[in-house]
C-alpha atoms as a PDB file:
ATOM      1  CA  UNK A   1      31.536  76.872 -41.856  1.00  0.00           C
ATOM      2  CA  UNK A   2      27.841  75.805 -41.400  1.00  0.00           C
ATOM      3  CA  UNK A   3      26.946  79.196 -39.987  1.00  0.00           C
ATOM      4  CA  UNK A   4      27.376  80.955 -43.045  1.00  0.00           C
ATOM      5  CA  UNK A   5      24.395  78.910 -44.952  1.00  0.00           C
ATOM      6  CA  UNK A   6      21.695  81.508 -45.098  1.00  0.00           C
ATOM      7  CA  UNK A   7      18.840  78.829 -45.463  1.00  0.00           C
ATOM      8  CA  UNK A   8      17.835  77.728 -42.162  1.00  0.00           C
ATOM      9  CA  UNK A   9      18.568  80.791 -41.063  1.00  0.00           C
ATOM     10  CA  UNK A  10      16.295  82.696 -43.776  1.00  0.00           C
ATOM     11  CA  UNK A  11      13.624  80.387 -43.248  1.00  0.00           C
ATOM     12  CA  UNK A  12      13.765  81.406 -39.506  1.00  0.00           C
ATOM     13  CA  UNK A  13      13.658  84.815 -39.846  1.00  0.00           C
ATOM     14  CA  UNK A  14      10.741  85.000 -42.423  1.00  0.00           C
ATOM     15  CA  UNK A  15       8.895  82.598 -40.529  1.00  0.00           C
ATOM     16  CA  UNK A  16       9.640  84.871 -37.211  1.00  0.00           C
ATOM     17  CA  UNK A  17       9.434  87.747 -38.956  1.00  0.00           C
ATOM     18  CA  UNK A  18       5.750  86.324 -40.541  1.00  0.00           C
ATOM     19  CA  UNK A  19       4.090  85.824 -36.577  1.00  0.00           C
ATOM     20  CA  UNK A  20       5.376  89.071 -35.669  1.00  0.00           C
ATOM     21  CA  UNK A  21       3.364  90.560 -38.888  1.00  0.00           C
ATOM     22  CA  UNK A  22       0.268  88.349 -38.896  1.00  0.00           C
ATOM     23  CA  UNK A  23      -0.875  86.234 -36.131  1.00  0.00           C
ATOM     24  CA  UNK A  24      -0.092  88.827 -32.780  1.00  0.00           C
ATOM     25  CA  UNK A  25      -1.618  92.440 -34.536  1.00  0.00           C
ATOM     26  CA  UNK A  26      -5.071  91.181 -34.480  1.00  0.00           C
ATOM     27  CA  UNK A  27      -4.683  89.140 -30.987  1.00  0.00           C
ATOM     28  CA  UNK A  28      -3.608  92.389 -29.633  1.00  0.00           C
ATOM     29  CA  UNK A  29      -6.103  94.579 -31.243  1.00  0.00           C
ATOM     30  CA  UNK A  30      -8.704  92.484 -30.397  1.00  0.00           C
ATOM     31  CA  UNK A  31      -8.065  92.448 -26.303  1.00  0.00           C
ATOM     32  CA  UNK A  32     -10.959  94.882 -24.561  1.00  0.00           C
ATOM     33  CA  UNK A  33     -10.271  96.430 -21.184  1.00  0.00           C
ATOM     34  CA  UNK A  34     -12.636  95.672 -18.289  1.00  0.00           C
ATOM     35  CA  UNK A  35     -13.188  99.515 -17.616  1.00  0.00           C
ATOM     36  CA  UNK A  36     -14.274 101.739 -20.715  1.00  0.00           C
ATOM     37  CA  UNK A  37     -13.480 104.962 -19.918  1.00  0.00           C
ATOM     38  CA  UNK A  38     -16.432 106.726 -19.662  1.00  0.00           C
ATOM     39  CA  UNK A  39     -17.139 110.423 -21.264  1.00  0.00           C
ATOM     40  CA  UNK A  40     -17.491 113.256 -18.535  1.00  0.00           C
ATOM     41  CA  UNK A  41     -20.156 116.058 -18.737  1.00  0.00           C
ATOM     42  CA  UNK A  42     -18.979 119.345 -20.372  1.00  0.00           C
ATOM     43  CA  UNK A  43     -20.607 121.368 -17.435  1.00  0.00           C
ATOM     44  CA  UNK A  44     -18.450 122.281 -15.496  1.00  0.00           C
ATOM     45  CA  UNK A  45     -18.647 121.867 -11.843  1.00  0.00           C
ATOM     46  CA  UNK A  46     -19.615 124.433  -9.610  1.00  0.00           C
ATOM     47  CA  UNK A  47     -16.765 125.798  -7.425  1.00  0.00           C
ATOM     48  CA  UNK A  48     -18.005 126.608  -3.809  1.00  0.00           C
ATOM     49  CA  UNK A  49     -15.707 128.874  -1.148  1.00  0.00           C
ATOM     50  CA  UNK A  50     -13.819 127.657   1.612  1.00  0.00           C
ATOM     51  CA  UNK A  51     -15.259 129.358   4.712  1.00  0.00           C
ATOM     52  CA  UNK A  52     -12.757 127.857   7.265  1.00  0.00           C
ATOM     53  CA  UNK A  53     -12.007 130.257  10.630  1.00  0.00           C
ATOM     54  CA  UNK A  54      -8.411 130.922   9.993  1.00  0.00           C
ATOM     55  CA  UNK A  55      -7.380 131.542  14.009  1.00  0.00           C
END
């Protein structure tokens, strides 16, 4: 039964298992979002009442 014979199949998964490891970490790492969050001021802002007419 050909199935059986781990050496294709060993190959494969090192190999598979080898771009998993290697070559997509530092692609993915790499990628930079359009929109750096920027850092907001500590102060915080001032609250000012509501005066709505409640009739």
């Amino acid at each position: 039964m050909p199935q059986l014979n781990p050496s294709p199949w060993l190959a494969i998964l090192i190999f598979s298992w080898s771009v998993f490891l290697i070559v997509i970490p530092p692609k993915i790492m790499a990628h930079s979002f359009p929109n750096e969050p920027t850092l907001q001021s500590t102060e915080k802002p001032k609250a000012e009442p509501w005066n709505w007419p409640w009739h």
